[in-house]
N, C-alpha and C. Protein backbone atom coordinates (compact mmCIF):
# COMPACT_ATOMS: atom_id res chain seq x y z
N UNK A 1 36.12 -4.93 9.14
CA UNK A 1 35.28 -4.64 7.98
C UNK A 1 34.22 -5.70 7.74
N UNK A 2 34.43 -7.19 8.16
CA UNK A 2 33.28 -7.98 7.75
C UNK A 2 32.01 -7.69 8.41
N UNK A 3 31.93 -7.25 9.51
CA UNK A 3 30.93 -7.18 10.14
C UNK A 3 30.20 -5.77 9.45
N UNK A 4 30.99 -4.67 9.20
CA UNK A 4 30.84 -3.51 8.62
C UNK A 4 30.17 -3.92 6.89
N UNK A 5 30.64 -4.63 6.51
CA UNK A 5 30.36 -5.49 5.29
C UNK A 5 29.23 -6.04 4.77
N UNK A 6 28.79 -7.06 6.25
CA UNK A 6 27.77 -7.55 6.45
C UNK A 6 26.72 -6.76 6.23
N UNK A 7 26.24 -5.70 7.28
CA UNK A 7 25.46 -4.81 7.57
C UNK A 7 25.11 -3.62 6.63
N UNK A 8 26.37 -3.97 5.82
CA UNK A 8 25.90 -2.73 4.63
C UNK A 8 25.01 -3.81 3.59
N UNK A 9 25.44 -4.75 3.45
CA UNK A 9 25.07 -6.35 2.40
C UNK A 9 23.35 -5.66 2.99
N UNK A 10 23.16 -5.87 4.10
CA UNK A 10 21.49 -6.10 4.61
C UNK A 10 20.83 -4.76 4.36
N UNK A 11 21.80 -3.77 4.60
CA UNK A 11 20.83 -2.31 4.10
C UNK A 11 20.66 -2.24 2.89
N UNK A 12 21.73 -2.33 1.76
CA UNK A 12 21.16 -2.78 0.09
C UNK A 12 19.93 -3.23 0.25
N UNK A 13 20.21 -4.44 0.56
CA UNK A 13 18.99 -5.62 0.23
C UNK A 13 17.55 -4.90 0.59
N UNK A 14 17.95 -4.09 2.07
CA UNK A 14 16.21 -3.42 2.75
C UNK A 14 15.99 -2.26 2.16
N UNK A 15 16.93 -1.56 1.20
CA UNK A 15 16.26 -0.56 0.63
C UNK A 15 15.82 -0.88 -0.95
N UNK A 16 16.72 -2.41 -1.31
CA UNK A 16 15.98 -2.36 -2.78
C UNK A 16 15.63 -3.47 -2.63
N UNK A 17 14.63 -4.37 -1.62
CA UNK A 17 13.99 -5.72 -1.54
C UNK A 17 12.81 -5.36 -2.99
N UNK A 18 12.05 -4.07 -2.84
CA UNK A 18 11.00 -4.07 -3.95
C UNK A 18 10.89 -4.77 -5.11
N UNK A 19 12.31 -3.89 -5.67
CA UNK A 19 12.97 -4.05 -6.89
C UNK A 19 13.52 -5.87 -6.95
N UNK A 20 14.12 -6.14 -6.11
CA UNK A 20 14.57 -7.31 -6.43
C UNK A 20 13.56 -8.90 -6.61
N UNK A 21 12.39 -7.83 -5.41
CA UNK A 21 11.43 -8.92 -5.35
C UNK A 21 10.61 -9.03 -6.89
N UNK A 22 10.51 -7.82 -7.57
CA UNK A 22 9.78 -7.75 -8.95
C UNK A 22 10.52 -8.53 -10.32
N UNK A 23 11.48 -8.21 -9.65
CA UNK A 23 12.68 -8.62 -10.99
C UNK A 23 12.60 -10.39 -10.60
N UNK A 24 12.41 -10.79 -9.60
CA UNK A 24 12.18 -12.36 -9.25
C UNK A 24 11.10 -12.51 -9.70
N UNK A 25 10.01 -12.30 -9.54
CA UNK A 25 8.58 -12.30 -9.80
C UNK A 25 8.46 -12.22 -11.25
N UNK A 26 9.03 -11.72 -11.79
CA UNK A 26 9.13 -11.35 -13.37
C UNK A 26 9.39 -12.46 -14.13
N UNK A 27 10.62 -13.03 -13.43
CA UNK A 27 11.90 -13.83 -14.15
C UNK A 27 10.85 -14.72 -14.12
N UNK A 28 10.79 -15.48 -12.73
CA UNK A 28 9.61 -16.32 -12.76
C UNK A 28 8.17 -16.96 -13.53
N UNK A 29 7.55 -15.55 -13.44
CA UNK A 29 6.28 -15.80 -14.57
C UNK A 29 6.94 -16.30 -16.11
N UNK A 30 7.60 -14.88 -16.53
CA UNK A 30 8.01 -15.47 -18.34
C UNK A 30 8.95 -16.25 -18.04
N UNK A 31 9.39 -16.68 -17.43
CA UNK A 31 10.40 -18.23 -18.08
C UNK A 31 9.22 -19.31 -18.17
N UNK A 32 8.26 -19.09 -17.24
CA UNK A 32 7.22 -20.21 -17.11
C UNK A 32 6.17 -20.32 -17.78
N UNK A 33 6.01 -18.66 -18.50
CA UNK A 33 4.91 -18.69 -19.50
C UNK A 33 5.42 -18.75 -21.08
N UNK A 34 6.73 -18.07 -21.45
CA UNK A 34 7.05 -17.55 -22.48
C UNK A 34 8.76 -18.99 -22.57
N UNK A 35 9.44 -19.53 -21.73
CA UNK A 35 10.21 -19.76 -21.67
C UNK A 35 11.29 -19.19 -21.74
N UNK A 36 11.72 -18.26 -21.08
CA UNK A 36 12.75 -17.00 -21.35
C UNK A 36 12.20 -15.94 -21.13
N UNK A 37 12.71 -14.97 -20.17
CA UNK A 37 12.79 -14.39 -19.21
C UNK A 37 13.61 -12.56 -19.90
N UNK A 38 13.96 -12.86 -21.15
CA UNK A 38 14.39 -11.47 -21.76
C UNK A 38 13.19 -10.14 -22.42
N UNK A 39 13.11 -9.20 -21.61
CA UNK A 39 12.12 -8.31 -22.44
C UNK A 39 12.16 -7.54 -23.48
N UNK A 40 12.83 -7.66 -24.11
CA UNK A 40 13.57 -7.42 -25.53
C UNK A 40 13.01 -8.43 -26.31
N UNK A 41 13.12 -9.15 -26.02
CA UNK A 41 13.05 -10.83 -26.97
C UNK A 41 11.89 -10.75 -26.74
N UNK A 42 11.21 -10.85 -25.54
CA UNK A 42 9.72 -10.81 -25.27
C UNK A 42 8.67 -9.84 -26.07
N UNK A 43 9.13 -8.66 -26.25
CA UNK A 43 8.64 -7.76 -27.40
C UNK A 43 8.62 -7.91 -28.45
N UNK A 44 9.98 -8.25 -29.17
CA UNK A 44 10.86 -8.09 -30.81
C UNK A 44 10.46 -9.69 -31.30
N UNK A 45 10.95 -10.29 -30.40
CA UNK A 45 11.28 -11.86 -30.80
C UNK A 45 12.85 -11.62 -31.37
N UNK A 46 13.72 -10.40 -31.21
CA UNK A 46 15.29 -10.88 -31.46
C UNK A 46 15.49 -10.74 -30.27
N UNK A 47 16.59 -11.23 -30.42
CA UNK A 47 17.92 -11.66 -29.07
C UNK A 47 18.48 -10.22 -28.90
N UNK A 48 18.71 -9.68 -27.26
CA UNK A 48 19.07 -8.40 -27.05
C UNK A 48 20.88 -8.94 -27.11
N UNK A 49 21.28 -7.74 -26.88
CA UNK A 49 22.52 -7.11 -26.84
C UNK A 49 23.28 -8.28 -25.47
N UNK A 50 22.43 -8.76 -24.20
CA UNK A 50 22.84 -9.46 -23.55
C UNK A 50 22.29 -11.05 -23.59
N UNK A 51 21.59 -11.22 -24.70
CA UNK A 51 21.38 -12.65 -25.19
C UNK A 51 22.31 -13.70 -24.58
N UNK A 52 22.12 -14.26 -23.79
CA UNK A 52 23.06 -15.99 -23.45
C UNK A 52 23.92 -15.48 -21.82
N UNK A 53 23.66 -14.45 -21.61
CA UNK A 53 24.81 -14.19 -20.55
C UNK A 53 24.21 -14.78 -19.54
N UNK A 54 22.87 -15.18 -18.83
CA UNK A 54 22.85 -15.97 -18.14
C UNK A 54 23.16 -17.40 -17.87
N UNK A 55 22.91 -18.07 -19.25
CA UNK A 55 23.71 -19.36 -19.70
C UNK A 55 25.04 -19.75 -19.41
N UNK A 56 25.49 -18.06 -19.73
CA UNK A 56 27.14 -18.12 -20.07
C UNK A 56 27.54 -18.20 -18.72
N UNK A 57 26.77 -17.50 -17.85
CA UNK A 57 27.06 -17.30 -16.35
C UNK A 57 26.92 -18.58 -15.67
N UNK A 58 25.79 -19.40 -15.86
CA UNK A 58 25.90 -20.70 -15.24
C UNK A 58 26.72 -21.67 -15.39
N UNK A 59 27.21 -21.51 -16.71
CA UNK A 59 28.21 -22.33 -17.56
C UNK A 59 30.16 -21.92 -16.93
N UNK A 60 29.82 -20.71 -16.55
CA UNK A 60 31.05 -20.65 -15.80
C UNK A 60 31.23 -20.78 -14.79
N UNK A 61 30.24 -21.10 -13.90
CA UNK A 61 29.89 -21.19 -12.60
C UNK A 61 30.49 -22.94 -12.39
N UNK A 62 30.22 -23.62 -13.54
CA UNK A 62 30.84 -24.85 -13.92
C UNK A 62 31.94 -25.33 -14.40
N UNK A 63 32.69 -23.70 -14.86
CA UNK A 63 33.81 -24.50 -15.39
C UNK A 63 33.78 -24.62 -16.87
N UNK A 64 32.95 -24.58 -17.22
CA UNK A 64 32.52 -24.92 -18.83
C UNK A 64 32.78 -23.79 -19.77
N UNK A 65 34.00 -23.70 -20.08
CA UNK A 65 34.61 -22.97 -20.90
C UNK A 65 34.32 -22.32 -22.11
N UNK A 66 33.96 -23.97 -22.97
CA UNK A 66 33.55 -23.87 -23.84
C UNK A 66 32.19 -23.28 -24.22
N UNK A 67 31.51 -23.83 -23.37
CA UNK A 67 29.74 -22.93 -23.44
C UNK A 67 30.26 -21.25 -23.27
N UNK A 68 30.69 -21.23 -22.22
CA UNK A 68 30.64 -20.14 -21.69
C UNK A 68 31.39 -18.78 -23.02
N UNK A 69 32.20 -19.60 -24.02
CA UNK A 69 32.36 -19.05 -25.55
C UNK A 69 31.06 -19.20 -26.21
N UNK A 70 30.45 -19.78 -26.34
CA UNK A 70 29.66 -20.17 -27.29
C UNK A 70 28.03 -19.17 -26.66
N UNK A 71 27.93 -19.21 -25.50
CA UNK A 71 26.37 -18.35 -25.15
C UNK A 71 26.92 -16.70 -25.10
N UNK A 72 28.12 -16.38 -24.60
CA UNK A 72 28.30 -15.11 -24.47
C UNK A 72 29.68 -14.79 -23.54
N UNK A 73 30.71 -14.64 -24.32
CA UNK A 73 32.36 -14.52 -23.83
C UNK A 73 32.02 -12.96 -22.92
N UNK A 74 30.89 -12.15 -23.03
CA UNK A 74 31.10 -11.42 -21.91
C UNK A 74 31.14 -11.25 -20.64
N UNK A 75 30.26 -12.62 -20.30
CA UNK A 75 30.14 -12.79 -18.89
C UNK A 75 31.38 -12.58 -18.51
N UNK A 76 32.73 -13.04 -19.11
CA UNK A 76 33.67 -13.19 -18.41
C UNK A 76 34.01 -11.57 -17.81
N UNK A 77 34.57 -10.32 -18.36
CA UNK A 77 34.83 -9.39 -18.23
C UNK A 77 33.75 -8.56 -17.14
N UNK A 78 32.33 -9.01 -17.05
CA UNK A 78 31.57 -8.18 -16.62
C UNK A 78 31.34 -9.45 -14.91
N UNK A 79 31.79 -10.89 -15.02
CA UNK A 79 31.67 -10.95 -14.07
C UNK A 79 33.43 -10.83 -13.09
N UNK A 80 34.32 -10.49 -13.22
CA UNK A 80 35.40 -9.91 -12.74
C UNK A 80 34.98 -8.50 -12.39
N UNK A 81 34.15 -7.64 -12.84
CA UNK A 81 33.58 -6.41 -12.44
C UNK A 81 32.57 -6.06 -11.36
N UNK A 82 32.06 -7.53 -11.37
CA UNK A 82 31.01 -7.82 -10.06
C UNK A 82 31.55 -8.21 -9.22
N UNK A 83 32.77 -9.21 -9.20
CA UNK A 83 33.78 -9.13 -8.37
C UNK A 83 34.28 -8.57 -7.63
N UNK A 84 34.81 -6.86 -8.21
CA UNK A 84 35.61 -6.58 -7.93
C UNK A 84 34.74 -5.10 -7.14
N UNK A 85 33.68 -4.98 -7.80
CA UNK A 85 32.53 -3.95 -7.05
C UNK A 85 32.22 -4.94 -5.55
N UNK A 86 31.58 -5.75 -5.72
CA UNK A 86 31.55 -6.66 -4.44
C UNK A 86 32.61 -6.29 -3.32
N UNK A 87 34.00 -6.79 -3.67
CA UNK A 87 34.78 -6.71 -2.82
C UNK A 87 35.06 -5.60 -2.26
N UNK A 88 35.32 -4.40 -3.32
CA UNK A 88 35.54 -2.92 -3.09
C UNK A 88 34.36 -2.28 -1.87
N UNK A 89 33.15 -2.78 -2.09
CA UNK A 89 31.66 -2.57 -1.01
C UNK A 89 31.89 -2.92 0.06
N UNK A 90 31.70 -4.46 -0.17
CA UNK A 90 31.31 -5.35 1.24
C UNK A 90 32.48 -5.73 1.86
N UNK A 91 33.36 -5.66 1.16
CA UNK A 91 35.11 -6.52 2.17
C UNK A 91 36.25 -5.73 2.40
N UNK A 92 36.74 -4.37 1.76
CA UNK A 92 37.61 -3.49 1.31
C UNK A 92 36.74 -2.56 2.25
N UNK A 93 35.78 -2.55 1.46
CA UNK A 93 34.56 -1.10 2.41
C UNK A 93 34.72 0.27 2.04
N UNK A 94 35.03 0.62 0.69
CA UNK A 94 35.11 1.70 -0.48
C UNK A 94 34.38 1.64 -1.39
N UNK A 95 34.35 2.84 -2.13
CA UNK A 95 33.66 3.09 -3.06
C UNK A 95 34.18 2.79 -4.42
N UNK A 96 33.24 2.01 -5.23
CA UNK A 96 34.08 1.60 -6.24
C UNK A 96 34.76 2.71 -7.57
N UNK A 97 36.12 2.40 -7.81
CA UNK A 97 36.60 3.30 -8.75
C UNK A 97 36.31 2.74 -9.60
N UNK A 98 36.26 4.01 -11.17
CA UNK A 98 36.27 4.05 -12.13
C UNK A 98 34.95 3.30 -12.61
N UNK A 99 33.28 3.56 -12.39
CA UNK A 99 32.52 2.83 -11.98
C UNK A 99 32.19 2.60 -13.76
N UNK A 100 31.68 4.32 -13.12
CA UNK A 100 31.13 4.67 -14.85
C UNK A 100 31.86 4.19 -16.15
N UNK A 101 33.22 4.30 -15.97
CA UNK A 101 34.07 4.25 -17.45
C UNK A 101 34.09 2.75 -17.54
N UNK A 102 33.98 1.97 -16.72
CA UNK A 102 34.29 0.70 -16.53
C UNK A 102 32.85 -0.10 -17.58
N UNK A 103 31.61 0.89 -16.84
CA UNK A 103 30.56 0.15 -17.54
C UNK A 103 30.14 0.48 -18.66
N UNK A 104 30.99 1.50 -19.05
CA UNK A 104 30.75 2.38 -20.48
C UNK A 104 31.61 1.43 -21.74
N UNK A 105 32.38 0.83 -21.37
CA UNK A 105 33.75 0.13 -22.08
C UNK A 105 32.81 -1.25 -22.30
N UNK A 106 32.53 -1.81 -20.83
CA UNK A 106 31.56 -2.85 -20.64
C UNK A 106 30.29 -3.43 -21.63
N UNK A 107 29.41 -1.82 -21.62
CA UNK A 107 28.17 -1.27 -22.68
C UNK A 107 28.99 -1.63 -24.19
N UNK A 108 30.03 -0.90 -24.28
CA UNK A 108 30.48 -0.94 -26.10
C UNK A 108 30.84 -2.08 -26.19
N UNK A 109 31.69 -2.94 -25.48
CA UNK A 109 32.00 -3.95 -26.06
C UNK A 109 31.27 -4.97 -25.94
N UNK A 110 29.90 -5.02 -25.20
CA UNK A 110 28.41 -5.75 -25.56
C UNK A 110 27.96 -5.93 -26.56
N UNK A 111 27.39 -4.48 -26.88
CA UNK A 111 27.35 -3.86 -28.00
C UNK A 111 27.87 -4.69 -29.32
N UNK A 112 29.39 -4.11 -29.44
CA UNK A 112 29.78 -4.79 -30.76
C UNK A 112 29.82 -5.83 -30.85
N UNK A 113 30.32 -6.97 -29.97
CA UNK A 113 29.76 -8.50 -29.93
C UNK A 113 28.41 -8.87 -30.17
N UNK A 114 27.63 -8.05 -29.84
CA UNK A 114 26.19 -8.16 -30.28
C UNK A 114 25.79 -8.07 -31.89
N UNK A 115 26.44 -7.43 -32.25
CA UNK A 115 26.30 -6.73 -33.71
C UNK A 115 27.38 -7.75 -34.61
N UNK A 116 28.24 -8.32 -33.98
CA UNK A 116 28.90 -8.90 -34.86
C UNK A 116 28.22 -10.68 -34.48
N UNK A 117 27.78 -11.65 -33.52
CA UNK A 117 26.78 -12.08 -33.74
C UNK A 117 25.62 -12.08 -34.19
N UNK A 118 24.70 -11.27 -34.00
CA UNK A 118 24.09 -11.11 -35.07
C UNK A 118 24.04 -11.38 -36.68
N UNK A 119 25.15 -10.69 -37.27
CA UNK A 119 25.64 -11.19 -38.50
C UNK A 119 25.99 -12.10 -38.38
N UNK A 120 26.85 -12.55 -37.79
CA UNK A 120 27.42 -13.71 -37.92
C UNK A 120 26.28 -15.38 -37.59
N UNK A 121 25.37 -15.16 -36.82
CA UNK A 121 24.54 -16.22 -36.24
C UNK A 121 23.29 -16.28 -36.20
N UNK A 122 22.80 -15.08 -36.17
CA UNK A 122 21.17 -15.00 -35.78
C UNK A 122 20.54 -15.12 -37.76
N UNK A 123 19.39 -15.61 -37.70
CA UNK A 123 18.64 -16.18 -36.68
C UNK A 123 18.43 -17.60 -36.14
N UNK A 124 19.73 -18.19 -36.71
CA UNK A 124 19.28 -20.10 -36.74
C UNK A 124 20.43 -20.93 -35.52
N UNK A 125 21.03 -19.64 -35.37
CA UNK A 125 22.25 -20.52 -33.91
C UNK A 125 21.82 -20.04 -32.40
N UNK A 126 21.75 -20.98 -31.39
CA UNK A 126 21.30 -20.40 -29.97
C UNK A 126 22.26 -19.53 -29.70
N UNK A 127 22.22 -18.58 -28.84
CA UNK A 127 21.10 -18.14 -28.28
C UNK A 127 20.67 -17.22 -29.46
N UNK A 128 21.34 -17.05 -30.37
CA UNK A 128 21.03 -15.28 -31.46
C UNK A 128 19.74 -16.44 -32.31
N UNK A 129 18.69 -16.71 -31.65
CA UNK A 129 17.70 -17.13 -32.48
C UNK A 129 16.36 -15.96 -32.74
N UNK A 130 15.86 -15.97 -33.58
CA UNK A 130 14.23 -15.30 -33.40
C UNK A 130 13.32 -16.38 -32.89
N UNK A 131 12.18 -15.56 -32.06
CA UNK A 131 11.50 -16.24 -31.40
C UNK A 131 9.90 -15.58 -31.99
N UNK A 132 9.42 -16.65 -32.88
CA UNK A 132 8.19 -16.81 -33.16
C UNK A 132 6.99 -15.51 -32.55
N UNK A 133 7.17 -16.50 -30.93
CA UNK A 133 6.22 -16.18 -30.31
C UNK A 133 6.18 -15.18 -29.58
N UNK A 134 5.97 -13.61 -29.59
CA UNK A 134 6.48 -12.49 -29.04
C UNK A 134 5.19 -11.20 -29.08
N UNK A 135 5.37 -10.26 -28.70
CA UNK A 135 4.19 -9.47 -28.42
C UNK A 135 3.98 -9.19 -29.39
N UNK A 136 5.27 -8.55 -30.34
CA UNK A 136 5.23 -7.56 -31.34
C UNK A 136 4.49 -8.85 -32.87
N UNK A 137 4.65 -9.92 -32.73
CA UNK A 137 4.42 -10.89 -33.63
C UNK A 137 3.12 -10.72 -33.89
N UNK A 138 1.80 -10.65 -33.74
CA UNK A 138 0.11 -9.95 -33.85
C UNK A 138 -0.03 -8.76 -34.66
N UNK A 139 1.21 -8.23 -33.84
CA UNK A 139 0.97 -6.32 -34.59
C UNK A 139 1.62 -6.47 -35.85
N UNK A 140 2.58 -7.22 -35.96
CA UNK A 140 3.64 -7.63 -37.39
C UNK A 140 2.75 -8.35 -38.49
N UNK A 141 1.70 -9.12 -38.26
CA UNK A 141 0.85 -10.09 -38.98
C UNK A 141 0.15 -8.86 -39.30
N UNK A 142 -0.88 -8.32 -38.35
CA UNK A 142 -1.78 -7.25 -38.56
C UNK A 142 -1.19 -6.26 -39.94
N UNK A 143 -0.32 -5.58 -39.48
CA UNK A 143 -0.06 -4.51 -40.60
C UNK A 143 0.30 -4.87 -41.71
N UNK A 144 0.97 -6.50 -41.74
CA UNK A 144 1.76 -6.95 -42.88
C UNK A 144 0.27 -7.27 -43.86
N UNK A 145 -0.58 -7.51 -43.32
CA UNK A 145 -2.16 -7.99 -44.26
C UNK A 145 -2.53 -7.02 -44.94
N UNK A 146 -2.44 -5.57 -44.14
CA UNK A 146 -3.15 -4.68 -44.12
C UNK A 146 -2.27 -4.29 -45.64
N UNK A 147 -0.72 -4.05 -45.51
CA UNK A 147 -0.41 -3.58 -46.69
C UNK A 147 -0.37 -4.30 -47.76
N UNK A 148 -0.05 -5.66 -47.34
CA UNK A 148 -0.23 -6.47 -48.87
C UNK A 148 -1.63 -7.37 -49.28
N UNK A 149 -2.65 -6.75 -48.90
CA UNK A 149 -3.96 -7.21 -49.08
C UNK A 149 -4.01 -6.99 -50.93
C-alpha cells in the first residue's frame, strides 16, 4: 500500500495544485498586507466560527496544551479526523467512513463554541477580537453618517 499511497498523495496534489497554489498565494498576500489571513474577519472585522485554529494547530504541534485551550480546543477533534482520513487514503488505502456525519458533528460543534465565545470573549480577548481595519469598515462609516447626519 505505501507505494499505492504514495502515488495517490501525487495525483491529489496534480489535480488540485490550482487550488492549493491560490489558497497559498492568498494566505500569503493578507497575512502580509492585512496581518491575518481570515476572509470573514477580512470583510466583517469579527472573528469567524474557526478563529485561532491555526494558532491552536501550531500550538499543538508543540505540545502546548494550554494555548492550544485558549486559541481553539477544536483543533483537537478535527485534527484526529485529518488523521484518521489521511491514514484511511494514503496508508489503509480506503475510503473514508462516515465522512459526512463526522463533519456535520465537526460543523455544530464549531459552531456552538463559536457562539459561546463570542459571548463569552469577543471583542477584547485574542483571538475573538474585532478588527478595526476591514473592508466592510468604509461602508459602516459611510452609511452610519448618512443616517445620523
Amino acid at each position: 500500500m505505501k507505494g499505492k499511497g504514495l502515488s495517490l498523495l501525487k495525483e491529489d496534489i496534480r489535480n488540485n495544485y490550482k487550488g492549493i497554489l491560490i489558497v497559498i498565494i492568498y494566505s500569503v498576500v493578507t497575512q502580509l498586507v492585512f496581518g491575518f489571513i481570515c476572509p470573514f474577519r477580512l470583510v466583517t472585522g469579527i472573528p469567524c466560527p474557526g478563529c485561532g485554529l491555526t494558532r491552536a494547530g501550531l500550538s499543538l504541534i508543540k505540545l502546548d496544551f494550554g494555548k492550544v485551550l485558549y486559541y481553539n480546543v477544536m483543533i483537537i477533534p478535527i485534527a484526529i479526523y485529518i488523521i484518521y482520513a489521511v491514514v484511511c487514503r494514503y496508508v489503509v488505502g480506503t475510503k473514508v467512513r462516515f465522512c459526512t456525519v463526522i463533519l456535520i458533528i465537526l460543523a455544530v460543534a464549531l459552531l456552538v463554541l463559536y457562539f459561546y465565545r463570542m459571548v463569552r470573549f469577543f471583542p477584547n480577548h485574542k483571538p475573538m477580537e474585532y478588527v478595526e481595519r476591514n473592508l466592510f469598515s468604509p461602508i459602516y462609516t459611510f452609511v452610519k453618517g448618512i443616517i445620523y447626519k
